[in-house]
N, C-alpha and C. Protein backbone atom coordinates (compact mmCIF):
# COMPACT_ATOMS: atom_id res chain seq x y z
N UNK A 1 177.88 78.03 134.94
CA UNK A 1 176.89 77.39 134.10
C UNK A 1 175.46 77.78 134.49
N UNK A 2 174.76 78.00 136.16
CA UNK A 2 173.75 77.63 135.76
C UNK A 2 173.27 79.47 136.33
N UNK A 3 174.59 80.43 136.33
CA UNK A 3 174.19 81.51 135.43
C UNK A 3 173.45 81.94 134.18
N UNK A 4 174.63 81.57 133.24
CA UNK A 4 173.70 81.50 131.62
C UNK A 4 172.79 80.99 131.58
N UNK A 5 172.21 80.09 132.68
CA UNK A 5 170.96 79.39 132.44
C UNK A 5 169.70 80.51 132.58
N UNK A 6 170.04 81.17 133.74
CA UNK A 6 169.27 81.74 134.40
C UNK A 6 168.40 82.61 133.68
N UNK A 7 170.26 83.65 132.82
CA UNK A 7 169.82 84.70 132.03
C UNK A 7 169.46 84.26 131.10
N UNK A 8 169.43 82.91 130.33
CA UNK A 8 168.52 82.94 129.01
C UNK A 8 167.28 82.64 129.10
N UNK A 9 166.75 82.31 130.34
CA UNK A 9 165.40 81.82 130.88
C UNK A 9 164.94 83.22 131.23
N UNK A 10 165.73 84.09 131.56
CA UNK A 10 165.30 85.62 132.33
C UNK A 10 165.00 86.25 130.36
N UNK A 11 165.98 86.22 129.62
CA UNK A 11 165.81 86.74 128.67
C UNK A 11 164.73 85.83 127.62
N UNK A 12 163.98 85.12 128.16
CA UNK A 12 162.98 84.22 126.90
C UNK A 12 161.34 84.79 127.80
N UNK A 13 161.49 84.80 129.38
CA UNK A 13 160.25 85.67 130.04
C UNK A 13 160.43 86.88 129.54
N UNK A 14 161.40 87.62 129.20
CA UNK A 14 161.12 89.25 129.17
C UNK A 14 160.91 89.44 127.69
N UNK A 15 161.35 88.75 126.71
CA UNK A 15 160.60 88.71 125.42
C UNK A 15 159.40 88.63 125.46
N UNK A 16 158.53 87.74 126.36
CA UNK A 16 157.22 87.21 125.85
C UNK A 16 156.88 88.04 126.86
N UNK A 17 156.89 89.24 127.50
CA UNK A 17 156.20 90.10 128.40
C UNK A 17 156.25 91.32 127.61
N UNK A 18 157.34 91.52 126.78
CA UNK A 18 157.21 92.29 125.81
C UNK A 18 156.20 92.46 124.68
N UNK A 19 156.31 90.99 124.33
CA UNK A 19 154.92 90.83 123.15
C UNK A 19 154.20 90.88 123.67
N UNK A 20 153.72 90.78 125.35
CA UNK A 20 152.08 90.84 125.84
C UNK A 20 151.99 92.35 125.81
N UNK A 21 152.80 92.76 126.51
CA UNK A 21 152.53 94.61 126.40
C UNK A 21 151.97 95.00 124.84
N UNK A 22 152.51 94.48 124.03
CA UNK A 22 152.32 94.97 122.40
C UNK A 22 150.98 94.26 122.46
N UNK A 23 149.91 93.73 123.11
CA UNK A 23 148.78 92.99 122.46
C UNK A 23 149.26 91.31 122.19
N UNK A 24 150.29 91.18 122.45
CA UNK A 24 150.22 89.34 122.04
C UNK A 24 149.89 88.49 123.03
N UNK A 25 148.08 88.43 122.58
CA UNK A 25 147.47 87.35 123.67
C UNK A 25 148.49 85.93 124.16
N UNK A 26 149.12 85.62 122.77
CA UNK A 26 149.56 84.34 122.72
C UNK A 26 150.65 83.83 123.56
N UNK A 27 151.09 84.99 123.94
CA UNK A 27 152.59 85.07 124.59
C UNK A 27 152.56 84.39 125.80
N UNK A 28 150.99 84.67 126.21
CA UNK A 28 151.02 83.99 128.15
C UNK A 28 150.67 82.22 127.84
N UNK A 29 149.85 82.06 126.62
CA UNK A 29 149.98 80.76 125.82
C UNK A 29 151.25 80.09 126.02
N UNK A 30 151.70 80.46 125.53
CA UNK A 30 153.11 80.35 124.88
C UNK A 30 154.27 79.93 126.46
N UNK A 31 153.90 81.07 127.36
CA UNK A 31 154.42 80.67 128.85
C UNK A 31 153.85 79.66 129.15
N UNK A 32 152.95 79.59 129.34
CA UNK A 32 152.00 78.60 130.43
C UNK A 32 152.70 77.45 129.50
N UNK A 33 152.38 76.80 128.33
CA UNK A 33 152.94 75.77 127.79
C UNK A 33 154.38 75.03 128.14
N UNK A 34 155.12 76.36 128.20
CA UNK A 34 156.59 75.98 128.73
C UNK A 34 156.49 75.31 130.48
N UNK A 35 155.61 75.55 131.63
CA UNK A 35 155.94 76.03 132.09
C UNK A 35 155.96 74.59 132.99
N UNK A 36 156.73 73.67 133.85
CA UNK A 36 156.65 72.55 134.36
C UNK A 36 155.86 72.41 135.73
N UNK A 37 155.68 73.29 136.78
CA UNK A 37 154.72 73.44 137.49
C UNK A 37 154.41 74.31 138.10
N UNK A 38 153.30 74.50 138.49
CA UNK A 38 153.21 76.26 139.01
C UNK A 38 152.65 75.75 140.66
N UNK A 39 153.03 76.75 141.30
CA UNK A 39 153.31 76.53 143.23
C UNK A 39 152.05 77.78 143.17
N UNK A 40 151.05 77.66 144.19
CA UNK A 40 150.56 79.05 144.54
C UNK A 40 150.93 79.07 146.19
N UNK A 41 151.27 80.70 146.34
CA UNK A 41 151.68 80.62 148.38
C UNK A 41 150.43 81.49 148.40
N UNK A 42 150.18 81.02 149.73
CA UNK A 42 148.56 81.66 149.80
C UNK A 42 149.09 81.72 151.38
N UNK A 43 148.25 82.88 151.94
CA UNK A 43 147.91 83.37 153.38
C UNK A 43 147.19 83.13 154.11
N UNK A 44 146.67 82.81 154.95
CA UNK A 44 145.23 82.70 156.12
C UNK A 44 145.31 84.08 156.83
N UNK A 45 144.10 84.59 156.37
CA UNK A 45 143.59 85.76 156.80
C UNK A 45 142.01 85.67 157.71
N UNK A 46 141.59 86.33 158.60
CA UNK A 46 140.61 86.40 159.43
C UNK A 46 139.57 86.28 158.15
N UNK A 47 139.95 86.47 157.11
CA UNK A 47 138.64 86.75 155.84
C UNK A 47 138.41 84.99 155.15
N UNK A 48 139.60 84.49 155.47
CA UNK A 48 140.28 82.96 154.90
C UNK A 48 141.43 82.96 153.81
N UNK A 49 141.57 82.21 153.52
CA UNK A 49 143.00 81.70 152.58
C UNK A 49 143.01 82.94 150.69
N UNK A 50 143.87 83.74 151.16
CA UNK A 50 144.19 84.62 149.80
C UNK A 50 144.98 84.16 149.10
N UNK A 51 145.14 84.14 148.18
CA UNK A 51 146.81 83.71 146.92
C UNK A 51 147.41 85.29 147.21
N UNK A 52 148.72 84.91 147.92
CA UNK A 52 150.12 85.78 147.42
C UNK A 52 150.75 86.02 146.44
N UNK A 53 150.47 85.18 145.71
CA UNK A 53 151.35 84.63 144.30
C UNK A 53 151.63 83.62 143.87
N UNK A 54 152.62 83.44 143.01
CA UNK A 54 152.64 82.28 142.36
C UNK A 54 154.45 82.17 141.79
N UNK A 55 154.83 81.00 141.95
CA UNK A 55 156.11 80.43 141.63
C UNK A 55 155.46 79.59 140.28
N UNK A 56 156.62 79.37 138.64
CA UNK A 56 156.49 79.35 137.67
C UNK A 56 157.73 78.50 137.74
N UNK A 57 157.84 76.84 137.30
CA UNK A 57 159.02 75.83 137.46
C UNK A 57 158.87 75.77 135.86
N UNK A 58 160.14 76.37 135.38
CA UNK A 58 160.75 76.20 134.29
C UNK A 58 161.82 74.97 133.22
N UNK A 59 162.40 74.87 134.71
CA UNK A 59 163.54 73.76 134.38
C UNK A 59 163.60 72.67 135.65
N UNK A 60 163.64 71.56 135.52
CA UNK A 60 164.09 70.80 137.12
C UNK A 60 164.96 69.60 136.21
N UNK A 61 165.73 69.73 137.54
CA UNK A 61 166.73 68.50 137.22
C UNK A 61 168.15 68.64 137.40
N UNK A 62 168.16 69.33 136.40
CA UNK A 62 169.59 69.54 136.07
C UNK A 62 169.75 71.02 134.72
N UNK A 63 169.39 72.27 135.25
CA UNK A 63 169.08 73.08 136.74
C UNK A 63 167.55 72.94 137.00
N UNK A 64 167.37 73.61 137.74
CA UNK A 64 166.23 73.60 138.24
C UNK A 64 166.19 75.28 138.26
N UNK A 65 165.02 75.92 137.63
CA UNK A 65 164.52 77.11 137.49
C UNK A 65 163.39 77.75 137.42
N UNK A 66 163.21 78.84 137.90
CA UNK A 66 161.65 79.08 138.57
C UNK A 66 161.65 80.71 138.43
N UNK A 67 160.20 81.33 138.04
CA UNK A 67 160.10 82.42 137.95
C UNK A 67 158.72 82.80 138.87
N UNK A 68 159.04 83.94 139.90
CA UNK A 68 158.08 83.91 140.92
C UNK A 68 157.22 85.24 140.52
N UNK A 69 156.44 85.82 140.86
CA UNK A 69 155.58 86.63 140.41
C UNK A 69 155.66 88.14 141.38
N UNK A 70 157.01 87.90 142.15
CA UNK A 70 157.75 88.80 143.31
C UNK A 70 158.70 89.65 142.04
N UNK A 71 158.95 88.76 141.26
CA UNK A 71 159.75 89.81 139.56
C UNK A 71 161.05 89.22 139.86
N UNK A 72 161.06 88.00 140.32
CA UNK A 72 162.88 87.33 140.28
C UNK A 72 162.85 86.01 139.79
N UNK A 73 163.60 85.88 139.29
CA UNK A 73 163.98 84.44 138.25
C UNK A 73 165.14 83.43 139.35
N UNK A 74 164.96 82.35 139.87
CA UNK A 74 166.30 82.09 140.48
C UNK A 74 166.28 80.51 139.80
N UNK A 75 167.73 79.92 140.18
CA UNK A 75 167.88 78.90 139.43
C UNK A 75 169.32 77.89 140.67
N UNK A 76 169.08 76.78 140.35
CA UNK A 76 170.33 75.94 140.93
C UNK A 76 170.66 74.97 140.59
N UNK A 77 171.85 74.22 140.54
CA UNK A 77 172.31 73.19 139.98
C UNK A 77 173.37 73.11 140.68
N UNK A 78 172.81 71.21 141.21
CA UNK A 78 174.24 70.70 142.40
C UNK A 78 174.33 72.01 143.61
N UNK A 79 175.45 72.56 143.86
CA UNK A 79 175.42 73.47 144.70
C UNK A 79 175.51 74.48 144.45
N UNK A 80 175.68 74.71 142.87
CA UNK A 80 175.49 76.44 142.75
C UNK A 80 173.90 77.04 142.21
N UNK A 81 174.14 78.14 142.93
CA UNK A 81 172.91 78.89 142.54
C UNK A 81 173.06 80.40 142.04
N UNK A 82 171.85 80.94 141.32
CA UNK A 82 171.65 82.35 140.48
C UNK A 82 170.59 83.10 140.93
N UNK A 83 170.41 84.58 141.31
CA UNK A 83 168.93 84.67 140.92
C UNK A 83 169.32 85.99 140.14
N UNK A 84 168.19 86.40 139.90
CA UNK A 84 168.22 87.54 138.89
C UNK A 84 166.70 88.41 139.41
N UNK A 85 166.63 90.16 139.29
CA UNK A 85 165.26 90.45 139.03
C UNK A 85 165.23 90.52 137.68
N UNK A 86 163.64 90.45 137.73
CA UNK A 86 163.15 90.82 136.49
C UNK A 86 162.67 92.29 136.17
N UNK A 87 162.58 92.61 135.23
CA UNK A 87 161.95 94.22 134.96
C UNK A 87 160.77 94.38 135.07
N UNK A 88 160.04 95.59 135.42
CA UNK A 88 158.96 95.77 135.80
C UNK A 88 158.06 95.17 134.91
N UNK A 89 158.17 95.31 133.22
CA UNK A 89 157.27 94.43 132.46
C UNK A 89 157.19 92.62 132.53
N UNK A 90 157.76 92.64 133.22
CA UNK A 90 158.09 90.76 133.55
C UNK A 90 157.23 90.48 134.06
N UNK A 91 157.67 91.56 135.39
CA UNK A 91 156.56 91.38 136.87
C UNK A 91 155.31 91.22 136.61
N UNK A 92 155.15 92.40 135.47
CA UNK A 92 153.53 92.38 135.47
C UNK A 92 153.00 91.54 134.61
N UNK A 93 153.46 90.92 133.42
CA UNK A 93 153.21 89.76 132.80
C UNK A 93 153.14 88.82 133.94
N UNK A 94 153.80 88.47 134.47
CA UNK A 94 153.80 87.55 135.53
C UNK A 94 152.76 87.51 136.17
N UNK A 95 152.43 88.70 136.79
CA UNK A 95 151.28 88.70 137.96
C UNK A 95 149.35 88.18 136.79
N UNK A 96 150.04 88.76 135.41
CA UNK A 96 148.93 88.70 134.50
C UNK A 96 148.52 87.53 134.34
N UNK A 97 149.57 86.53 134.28
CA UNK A 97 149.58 84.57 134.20
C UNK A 97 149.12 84.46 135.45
N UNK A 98 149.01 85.10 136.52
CA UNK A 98 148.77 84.44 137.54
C UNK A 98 147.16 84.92 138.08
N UNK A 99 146.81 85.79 137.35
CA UNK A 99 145.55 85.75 137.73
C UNK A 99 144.37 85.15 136.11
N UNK A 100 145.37 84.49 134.83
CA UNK A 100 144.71 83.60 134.54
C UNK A 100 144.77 82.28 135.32
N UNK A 101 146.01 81.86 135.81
CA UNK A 101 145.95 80.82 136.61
C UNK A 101 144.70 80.59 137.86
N UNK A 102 144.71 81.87 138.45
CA UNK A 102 143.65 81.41 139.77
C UNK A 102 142.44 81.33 138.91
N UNK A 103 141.78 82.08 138.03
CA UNK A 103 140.54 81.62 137.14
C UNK A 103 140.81 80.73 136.85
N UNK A 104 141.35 79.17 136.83
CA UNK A 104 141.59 78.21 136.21
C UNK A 104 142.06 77.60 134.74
N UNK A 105 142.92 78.14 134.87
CA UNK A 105 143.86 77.96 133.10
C UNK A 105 143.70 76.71 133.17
């Protein structure tokens, strides 16, 4: 079960990374709206605190699913778990939401 979850959550990000490549501003809209909470992991550097990235909570509960900006989708429910990568256009949609996020979406 919380396979198919995974891949239809993997296959609804790689649509809307598709339409961003084509020009569809709306698409990261369209993510961010879905998206239940976003995690930033940040570093301490001699310079101070950088963002690494960013984790993207899709589903919680019952599964619980998350898309990280590393280009992998993982997911769990009860004791089973999924992950999946994503394709390089994911990734970079991804990393694209995440540097509207640090400007303050």
């Amino acid at each position: 079960m919380i396979r198919e979850k995974v891949i239809s959550a993997k296959e609804w990000v790689e649509e809307l990374a598709k339409r961003w490549q084509r020009g569809d501003e709306t698409a990261i809209d369209e993510f961010l709206d879905d998206v239940l909470e976003i995690q930033r992991q940040q570093s301490l550097t001699q310079d101070g605190w950088i963002t690494t990235g960013y984790t993207f909570v899709l589903a919680m509960g019952g599964p619980t699913i998350w898309v990280e900006t590393t280009g992998v989708i993982k997911g769990y429910w009860d004791r089973d778990s999924y992950e999946e990568p994503l394709t390089r256009i994911a990734e970079e949609f991804l990393k694209e939401v995440g540097k509207i996020v640090e400007g303050g979406y």
